[in-house]
Structure formats: C-alpha cells, structure tokens
Protein backbone atom coordinates (compact mmCIF):
# COMPACT_ATOMS: atom_id res chain seq x y z
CA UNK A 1 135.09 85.26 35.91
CA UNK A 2 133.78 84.14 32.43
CA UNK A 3 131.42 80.82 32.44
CA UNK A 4 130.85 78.88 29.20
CA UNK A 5 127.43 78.68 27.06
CA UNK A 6 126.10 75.12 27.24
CA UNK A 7 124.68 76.02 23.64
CA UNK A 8 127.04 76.98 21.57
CA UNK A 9 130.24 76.22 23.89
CA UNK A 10 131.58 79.72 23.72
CA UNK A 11 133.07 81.53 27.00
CA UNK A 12 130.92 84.21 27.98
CA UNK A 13 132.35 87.56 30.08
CA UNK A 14 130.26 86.90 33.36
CA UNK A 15 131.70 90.10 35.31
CA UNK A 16 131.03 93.86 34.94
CA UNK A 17 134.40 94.46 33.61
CA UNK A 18 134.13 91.86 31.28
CA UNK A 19 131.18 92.59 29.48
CA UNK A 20 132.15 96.11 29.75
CA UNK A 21 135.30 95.70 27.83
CA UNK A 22 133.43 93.16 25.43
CA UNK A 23 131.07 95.65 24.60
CA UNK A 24 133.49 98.61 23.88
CA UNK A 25 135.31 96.08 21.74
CA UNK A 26 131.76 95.23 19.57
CA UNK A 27 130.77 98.93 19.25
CA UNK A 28 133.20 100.06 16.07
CA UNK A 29 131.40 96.91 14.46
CA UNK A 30 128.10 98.23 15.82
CA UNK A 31 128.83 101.11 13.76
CA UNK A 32 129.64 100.16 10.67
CA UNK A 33 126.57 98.11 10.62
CA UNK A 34 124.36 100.79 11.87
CA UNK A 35 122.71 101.48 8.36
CA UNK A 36 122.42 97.61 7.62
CA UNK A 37 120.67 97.30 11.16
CA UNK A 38 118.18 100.40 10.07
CA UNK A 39 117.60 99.01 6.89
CA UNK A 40 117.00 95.32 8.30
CA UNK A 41 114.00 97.00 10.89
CA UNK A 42 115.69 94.64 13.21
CA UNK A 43 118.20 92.90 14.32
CA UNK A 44 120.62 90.95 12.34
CA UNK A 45 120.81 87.24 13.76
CA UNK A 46 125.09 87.93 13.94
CA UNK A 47 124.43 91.15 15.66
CA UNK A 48 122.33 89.37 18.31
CA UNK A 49 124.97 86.70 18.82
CA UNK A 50 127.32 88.98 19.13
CA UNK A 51 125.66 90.94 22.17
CA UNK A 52 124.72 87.59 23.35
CA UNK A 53 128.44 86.81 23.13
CA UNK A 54 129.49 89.68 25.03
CA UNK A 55 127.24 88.68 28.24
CA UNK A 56 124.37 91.34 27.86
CA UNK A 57 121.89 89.55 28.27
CA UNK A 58 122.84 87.55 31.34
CA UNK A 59 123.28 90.63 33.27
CA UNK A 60 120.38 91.07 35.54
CA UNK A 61 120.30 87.04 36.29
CA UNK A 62 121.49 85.90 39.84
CA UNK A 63 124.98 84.38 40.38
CA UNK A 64 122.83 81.18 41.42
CA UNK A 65 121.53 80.72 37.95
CA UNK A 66 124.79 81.30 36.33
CA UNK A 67 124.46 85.30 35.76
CA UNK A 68 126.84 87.94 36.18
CA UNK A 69 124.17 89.71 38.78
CA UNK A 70 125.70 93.14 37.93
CA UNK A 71 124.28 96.28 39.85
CA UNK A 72 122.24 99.25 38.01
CA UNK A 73 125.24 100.70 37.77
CA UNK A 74 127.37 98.44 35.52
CA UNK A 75 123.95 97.58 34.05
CA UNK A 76 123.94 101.00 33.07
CA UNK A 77 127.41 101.65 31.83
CA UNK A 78 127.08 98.27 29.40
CA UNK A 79 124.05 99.41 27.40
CA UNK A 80 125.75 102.98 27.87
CA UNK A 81 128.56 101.66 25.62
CA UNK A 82 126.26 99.57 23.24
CA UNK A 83 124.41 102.14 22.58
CA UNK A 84 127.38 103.95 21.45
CA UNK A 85 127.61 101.72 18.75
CA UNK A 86 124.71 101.42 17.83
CA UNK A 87 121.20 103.07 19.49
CA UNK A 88 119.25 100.38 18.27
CA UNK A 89 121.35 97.77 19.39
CA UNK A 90 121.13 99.63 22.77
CA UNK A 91 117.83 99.75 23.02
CA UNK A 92 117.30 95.59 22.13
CA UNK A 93 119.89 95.00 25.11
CA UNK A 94 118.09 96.88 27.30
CA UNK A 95 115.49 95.31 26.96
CA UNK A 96 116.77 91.70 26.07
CA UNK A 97 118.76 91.74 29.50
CA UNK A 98 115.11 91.76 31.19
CA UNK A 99 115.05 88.38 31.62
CA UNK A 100 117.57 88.12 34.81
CA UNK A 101 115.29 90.86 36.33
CA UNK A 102 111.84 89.50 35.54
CA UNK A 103 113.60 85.50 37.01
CA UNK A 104 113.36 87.66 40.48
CA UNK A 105 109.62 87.03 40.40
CA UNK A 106 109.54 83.69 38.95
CA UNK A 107 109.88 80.53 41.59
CA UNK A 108 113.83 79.16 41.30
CA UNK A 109 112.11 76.01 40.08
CA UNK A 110 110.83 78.02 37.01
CA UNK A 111 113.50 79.85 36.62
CA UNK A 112 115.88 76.56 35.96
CA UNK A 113 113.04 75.30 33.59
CA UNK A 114 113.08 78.31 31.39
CA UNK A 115 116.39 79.79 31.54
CA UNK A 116 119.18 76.92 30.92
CA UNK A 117 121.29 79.28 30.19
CA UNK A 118 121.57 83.04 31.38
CA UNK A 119 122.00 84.09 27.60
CA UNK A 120 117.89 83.86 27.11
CA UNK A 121 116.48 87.41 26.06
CA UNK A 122 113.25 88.50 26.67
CA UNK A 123 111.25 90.91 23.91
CA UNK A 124 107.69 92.34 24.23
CA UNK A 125 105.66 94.67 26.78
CA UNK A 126 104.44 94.27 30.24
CA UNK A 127 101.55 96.78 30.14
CA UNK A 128 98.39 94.89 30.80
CA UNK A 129 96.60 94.88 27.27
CA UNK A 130 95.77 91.36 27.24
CA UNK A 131 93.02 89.01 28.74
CA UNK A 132 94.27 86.28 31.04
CA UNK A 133 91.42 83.67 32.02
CA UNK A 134 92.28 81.83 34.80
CA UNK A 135 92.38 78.08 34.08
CA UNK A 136 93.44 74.83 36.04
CA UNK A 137 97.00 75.43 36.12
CA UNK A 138 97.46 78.66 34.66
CA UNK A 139 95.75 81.32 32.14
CA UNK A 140 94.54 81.31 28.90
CA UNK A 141 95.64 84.62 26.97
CA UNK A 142 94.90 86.60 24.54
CA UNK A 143 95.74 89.96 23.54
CA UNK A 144 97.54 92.30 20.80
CA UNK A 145 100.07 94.22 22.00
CA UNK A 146 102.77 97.14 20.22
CA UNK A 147 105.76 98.22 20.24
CA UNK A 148 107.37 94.63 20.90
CA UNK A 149 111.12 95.50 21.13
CA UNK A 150 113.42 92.74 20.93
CA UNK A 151 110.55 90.36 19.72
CA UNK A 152 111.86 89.29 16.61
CA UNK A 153 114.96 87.21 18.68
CA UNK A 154 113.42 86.98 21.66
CA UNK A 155 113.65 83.59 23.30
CA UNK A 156 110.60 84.57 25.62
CA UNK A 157 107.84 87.13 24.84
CA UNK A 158 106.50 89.17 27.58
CA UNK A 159 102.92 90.01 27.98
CA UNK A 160 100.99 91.60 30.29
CA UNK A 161 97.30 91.01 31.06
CA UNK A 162 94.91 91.54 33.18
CA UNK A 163 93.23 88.12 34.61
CA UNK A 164 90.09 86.90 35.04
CA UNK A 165 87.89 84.14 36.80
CA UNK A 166 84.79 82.76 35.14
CA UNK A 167 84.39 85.90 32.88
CA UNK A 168 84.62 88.43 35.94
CA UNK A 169 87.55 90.81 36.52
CA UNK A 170 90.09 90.04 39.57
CA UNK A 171 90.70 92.63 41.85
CA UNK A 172 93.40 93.43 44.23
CA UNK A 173 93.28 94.44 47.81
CA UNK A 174 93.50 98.03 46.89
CA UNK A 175 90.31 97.23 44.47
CA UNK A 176 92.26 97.80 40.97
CA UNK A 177 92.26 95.39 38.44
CA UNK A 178 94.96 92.80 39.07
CA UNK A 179 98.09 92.86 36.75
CA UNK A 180 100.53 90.10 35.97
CA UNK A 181 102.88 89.36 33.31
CA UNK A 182 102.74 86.60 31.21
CA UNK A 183 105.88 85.09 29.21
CA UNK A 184 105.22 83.26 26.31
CA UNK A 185 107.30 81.21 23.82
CA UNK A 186 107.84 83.17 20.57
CA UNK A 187 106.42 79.86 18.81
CA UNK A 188 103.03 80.98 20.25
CA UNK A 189 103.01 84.26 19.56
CA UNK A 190 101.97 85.75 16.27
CA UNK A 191 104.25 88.15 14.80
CA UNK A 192 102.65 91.83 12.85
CA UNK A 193 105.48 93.70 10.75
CA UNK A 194 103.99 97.22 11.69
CA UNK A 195 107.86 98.78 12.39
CA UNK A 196 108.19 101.41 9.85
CA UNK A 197 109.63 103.80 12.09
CA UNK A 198 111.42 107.03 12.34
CA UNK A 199 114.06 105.97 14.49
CA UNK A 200 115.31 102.93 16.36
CA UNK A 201 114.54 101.34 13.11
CA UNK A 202 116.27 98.44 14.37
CA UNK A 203 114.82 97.76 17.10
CA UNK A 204 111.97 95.07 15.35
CA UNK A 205 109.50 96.73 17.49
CA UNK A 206 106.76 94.86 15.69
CA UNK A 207 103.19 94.23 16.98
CA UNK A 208 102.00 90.90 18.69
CA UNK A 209 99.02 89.39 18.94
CA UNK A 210 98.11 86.13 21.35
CA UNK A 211 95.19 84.20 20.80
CA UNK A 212 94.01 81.59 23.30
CA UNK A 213 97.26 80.49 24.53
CA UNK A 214 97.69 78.35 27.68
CA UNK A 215 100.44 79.77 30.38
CA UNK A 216 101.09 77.61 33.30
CA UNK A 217 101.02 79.56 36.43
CA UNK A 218 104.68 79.19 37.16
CA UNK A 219 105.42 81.43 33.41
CA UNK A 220 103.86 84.11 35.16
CA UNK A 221 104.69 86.94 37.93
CA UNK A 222 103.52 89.83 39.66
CA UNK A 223 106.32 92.73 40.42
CA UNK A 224 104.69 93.02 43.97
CA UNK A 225 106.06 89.73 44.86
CA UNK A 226 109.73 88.38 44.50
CA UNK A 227 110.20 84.64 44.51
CA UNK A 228 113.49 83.81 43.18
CA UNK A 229 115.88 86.50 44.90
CA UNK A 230 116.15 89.41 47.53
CA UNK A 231 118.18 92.52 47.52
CA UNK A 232 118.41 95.55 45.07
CA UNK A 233 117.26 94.01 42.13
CA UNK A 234 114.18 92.46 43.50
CA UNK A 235 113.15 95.95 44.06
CA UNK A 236 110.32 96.61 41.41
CA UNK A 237 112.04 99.63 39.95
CA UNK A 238 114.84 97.47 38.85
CA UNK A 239 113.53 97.23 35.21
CA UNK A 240 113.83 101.45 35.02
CA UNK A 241 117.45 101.95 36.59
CA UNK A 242 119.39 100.86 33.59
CA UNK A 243 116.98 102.98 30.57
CA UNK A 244 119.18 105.92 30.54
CA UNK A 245 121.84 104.21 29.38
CA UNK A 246 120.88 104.16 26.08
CA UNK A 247 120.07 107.71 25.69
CA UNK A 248 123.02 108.28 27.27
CA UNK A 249 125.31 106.16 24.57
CA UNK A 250 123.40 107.85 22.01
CA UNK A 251 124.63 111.49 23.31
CA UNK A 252 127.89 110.39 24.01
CA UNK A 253 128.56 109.22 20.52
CA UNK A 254 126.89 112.21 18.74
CA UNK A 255 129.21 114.47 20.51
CA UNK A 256 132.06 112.50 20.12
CA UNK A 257 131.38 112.51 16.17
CA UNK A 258 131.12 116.42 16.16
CA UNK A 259 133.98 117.12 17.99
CA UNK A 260 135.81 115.49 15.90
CA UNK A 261 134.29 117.22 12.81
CA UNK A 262 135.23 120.46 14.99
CA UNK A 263 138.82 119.58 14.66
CA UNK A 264 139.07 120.01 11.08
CA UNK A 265 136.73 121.32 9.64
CA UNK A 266 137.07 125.09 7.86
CA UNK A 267 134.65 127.77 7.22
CA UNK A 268 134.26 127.39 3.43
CA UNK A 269 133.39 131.24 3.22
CA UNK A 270 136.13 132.86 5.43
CA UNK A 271 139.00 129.90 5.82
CA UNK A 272 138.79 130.53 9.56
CA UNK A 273 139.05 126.65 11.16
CA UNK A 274 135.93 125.17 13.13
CA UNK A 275 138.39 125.09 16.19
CA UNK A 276 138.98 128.95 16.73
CA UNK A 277 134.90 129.27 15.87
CA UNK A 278 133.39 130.94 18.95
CA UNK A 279 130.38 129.81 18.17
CA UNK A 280 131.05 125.81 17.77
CA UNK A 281 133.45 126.61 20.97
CA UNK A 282 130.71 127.62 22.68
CA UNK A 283 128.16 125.21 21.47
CA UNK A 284 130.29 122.28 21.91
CA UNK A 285 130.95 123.40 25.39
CA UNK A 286 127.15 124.02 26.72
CA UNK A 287 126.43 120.12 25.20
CA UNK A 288 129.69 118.68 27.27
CA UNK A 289 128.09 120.55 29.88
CA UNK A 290 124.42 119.08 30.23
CA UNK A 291 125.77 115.92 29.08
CA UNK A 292 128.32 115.70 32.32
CA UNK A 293 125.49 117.18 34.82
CA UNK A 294 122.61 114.68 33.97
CA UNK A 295 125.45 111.99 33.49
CA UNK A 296 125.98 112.69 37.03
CA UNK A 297 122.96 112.74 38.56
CA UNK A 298 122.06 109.63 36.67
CA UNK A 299 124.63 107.65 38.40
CA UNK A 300 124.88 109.10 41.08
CA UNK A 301 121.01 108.40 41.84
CA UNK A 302 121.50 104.70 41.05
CA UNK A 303 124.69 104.73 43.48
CA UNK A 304 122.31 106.53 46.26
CA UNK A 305 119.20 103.73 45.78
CA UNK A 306 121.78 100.62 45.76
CA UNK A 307 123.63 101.15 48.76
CA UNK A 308 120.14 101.90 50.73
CA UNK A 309 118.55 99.12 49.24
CA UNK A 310 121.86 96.66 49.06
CA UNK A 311 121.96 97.62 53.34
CA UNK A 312 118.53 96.28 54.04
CA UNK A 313 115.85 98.96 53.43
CA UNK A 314 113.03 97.71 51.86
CA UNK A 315 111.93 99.72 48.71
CA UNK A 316 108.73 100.90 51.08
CA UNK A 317 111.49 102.00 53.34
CA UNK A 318 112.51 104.91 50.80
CA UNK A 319 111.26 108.55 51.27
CA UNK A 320 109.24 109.97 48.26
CA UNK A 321 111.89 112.18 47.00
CA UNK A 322 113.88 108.94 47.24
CA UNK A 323 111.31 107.09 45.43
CA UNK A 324 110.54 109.90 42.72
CA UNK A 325 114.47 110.68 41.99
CA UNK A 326 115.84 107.99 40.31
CA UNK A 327 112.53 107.86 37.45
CA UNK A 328 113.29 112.08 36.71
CA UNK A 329 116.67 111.56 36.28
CA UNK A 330 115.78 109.03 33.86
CA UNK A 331 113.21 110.93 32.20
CA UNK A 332 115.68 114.13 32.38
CA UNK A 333 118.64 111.64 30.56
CA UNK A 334 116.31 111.18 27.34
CA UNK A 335 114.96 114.63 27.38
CA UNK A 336 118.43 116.06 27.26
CA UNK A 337 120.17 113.74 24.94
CA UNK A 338 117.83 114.79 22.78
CA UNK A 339 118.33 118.51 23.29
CA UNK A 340 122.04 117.52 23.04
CA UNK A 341 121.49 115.82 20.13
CA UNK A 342 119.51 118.20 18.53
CA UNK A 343 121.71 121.11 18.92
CA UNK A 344 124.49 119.31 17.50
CA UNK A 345 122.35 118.64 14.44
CA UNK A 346 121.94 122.44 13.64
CA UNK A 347 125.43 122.84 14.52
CA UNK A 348 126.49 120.80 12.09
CA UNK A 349 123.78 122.06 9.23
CA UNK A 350 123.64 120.71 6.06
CA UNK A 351 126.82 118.16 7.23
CA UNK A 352 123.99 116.81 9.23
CA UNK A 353 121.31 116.22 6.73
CA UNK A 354 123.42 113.51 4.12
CA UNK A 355 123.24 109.73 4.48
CA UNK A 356 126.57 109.14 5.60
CA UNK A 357 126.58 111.18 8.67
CA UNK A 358 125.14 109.65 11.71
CA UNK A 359 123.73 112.75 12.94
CA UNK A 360 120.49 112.15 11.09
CA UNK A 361 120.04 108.70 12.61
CA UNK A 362 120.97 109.93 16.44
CA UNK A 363 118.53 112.37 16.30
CA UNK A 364 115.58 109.96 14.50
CA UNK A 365 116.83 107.39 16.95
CA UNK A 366 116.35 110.02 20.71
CA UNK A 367 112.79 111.33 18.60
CA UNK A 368 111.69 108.20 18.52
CA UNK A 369 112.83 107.26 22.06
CA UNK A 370 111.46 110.03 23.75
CA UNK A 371 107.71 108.74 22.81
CA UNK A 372 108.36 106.30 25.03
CA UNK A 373 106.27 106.13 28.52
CA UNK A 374 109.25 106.73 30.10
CA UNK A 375 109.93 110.04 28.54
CA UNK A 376 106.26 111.19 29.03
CA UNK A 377 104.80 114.28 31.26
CA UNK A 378 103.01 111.29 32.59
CA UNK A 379 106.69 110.58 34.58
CA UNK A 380 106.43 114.13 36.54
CA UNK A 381 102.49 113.78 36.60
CA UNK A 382 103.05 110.54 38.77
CA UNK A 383 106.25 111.84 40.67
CA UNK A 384 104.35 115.02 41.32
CA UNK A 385 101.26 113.41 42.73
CA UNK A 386 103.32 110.68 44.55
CA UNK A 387 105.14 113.59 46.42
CA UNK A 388 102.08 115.44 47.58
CA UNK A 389 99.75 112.52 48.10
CA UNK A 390 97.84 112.66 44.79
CA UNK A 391 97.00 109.74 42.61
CA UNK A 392 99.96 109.17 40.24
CA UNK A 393 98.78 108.32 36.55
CA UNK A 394 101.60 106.05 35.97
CA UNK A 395 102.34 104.11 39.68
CA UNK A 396 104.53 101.80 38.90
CA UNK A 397 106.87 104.30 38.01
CA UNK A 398 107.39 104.98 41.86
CA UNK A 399 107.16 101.57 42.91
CA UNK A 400 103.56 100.91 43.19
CA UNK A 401 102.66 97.76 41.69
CA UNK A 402 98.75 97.38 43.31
C-alpha cells in the first residue's frame, strides 16, 4: 500500500511492486538526463526528489517506522531498474536507501528521533577513518573521509571511527580496535569538491572532513548488535545483498542499447545488415549469456540466504560456503558487467567512442565501480581465508564485525 510524506504531502509507493513500477516509469527520464547528471558531478535536487518520490529510499526501513521493509531481493531488482536509467542514479540509491538498514542498529527511540519520515537518505562511508573520543553522552569526532557517495543530499552523513577513552584506543573482546559508525547531520560536516571522476560522475562522491563534532551515543551503532529489529535484515551483510544491482542495471541497459543498434545497422563496406553478422550474432549471444548466468546466481543466492535467515537461523548459523557465496556473486556481478560492457564497447567501435552514445559512459561508469572494495581481490582474499580458517583481510565482508 502507498503511505503519504508528512513533508511534502505526496503519496509514496510503500510496496515492492510499487516502487518497482515507479522506478521503471522514472528511468526513460533518468536517461535523458544522464549527461546533465555527469556534467552536474552530482545529483540534481529534481532527480533526488524524484527517487525519493518513487520510495527508494524507504526501502530497507521496518514496516513499524513507516517503510516498505522490502527483502534483498526487491531491494535488488529496484536499484536494478534505476540503474538502468541512469548508473549514477543507481549507485546514490543504493546507497541513499542505507538508512532503513543502518535504523536496525539504532534504539527504536532513535530511530523515531531521526527518521520522521522513511524518505531520509543516508550518504558517506562506514570504514573507520575517523577518531571518536568518548565523551559524557556520546563522542567527539573527527576525521576526513573519501569517496562520500550520496553526500551532497544526504539528510544524514555516515562516518565511521574508531573510539577512544582518555586518549587510549578501545578494544574489543577479540583485542581489535573497536569500530562504530557515527551519523552526523550534513550541517556539521564539511564538504571537499574532490569528484572529478571517470565514471559515476554523478554520484557527488566528494570528500568529508569532521572536526570536533559532538555525537550523542544514541546517533551511533555497531553492526554486531541490532537494536531496532530482528530477522534478515538485521543480519550484518544486509548492506552488501542489494550492490549488484547496480552493476547489473548498468549491463542490462548497455545490451539493450546494442541490440537494438544490431537491428539496423549495415556494414558500410559490404551492405550486409548487423543482424545476419556472425560475428555481432555471436557476440551478442556470449554477453546475453554471462549476463543471464551471474543474473542467476545473484538472485538466486539472495533467495537461498533469506529464506534461511527469514526461518530463524542466526547469521552464525550459516556454513562458510553459505557465508562466502552471496559476497562472490556480488563481486562476480561487477566483474562481469564490466566484461559485458566492455565487449559491447569494441563491438560497437567507433559508434562507441562519440558523445551521444551511452556506451562510453557505461563503461566509465562499471571502471569506476569496479575500484570499489567490493570489487577488490581483497573479496576472494577474505572468502578464501574465511573458508580454510585463515585471517580474512576484509571480515566484514563474511559477517565478522569484531
């Protein structure tokens, strides 16, 4: 059922098919505003209203709080189809829609406090590279921190630290440094236009920087402890199901855009159409191909991990292949976009290479994406070690979060 914005006093989708639809119906939009979006370095404030509109961001929040509480799966299909619009776009809902998840480790209390509505996005990173000093109350921060996606709208800005007591270190039981997240209004957070990017230009990935701010206790959260919510998506994995979908929408589309160009276009030197070609036939076929098989196993991974998790299992409960699968079929759906992607590029030559064809961007766009941690060796590194008893670079990636 749809639920109305207090703010604005709009009806907003509030179930899977809702959104879904809403988003298919934004993404010819998305495209014709893809070069304004690049060109902007972030979002437009209309383009961010518009995917607020649609019910992205409200996605991961709990029924209770007025969300639409949507599995990985439709999570995954929604930014699937934003992305197809628009990569960038993608990529800001994925990570605006964090909010719902990251309420799972706040107290209900805080969550009511900071979320009136479920249309709040979050922006920013939760790797530990600032200084939290514990306080009366809460923390003082500081920090600078990159790559803050979403940042630029954000109505809270994560940042993760590592805290402190009277100048010394905290420590977990397992003797690592102790990690929490801090969020952060954007008024107290200091904005650095670094995004001149190669792809996901978009995006407003800027730079942050913190200095001394005060966080009350209840603004911050540890992933090894839910507060606000049980069930699949207090799971601390949660945050990684729904990634792929935007590699995933980025594939789709550039395959969709070169089969059509397949249709009709005509070998300028012999007059033979594009469509009898054996080798665009053949081509177009081995893309449709990988894109179908990792598809697959994308979703069909998520499907496995809800229904264990959704009938009681604990996330501890899962075996390590259990626990490795679902983060390598991630990694695998940006590695092979790209591939996808790429060979689509060449297969389009010179057609690919001219401002007006999309190609160029799709491929800038998965480049870019695929420096992302989650498309690191770092990902099989951890998975590896996890499955043999090693010491995973990366833990959280299978769940550890101590």
């Amino acid at each position: 059922m749809t639920t109305l914005d207090a703010r604005e006093e709009r009806v907003i989708p509030n179930t899977g098919e809702e959104i879904l639809a809403a988003v298919k119906a934004l993404a010819p939009e998305l495209r014709k505003r893809s070069v304004e979006i690049e060109q902007s370095r972030r979002l437009p404030s209309d383009v961010v209203e518009l995917i607020r509109g649609a019910g992205v961001f409200r996605m991961g929040f709990a029924k209770e709080f007025g969300g639409a509480d949507l599995t990985s799966m439709e999570q995954t299909r929604v930014l699937e189809a934003l992305s197809y619009g628009d990569t960038s776009v993608g990529w800001c809902g994925m990570i605006g829609m964090d909010s719902g998840l990251y309420s799972a480790y706040l107290s209900k209390t805080a969550v009511q406090e900071m979320f009136p509505t479920p249309d709040m996005s979050t922006g920013g990173l939760i790797n530990p590279n600032g200084r939290a000093e514990r306080v009366r109350g809460g923390y003082r921060l500081t920090g600078h921190w990159n790559l803050g996606s979403g940042t630029t709208h954000a109505d809270w800005i994560s940042a993760g630290a590592h805290t402190y007591t009277d100048g010394q270190q905290d420590v977990n039981a397992n003797g690592n440094p102790n990690w929490r997240v801090m969020l952060v209004r954007p008024s107290e957070v200091k904005l650095i236009d670094t995004w001149h990017s190669t792809g996901l230009a978009g995006s407003g990935s800027l730079d942050y920087e913190i200095s001394d701010v005060f966080v009350p206790e209840a603004h911050t959260f540890s992933f090894g402890t839910a507060l606000s919510r049980s069930g699949p998506l207090s799971a601390p994995d949660a945050l990684m199901r729904k990634m792929p979908g935007v590699p995933l929408g980025a594939a789709r589309a550039a395959l969709d855009f070169a089969r059509d160009i397949a249709r009709t276009k005509v070998n300028r030197l012999t007059g033979a159409p594009w469509s009898d070609d054996y080798r665009v036939q053949f081509a177009l076929g081995e893309c449709e191909m990988d894109f179908i098989t990792m598809r697959h196993a994308v979703y069909g991974s998520l499907e496995h991990r809800w229904k264990r998790l959704e009938a009681g299992a604990a996330f501890e409960d899962l075996t390590p292949d259990e626990r490795v699968e679902t983060v390598l079929l991630a990694l695998k759906a940006f590695r092979g976009a790209l591939s996808i992607v790429r060979r689509l590029y060449d297969l389009l030559a010179t057609t690919s290479i001219y401002k007006p064809s999309p190609m160029d961007r799709w491929l800038r766009d998965l480049n870019t994406m695929c420096q992302h941690v989650m498309a690191q060796d770092v990902i099989v590194q951890s998975a590896g070690a996890y499955l043999v008893g090693g010491k995973p670079q990366f833990p959280f990636t299978v769940g550890i979060t101590e």
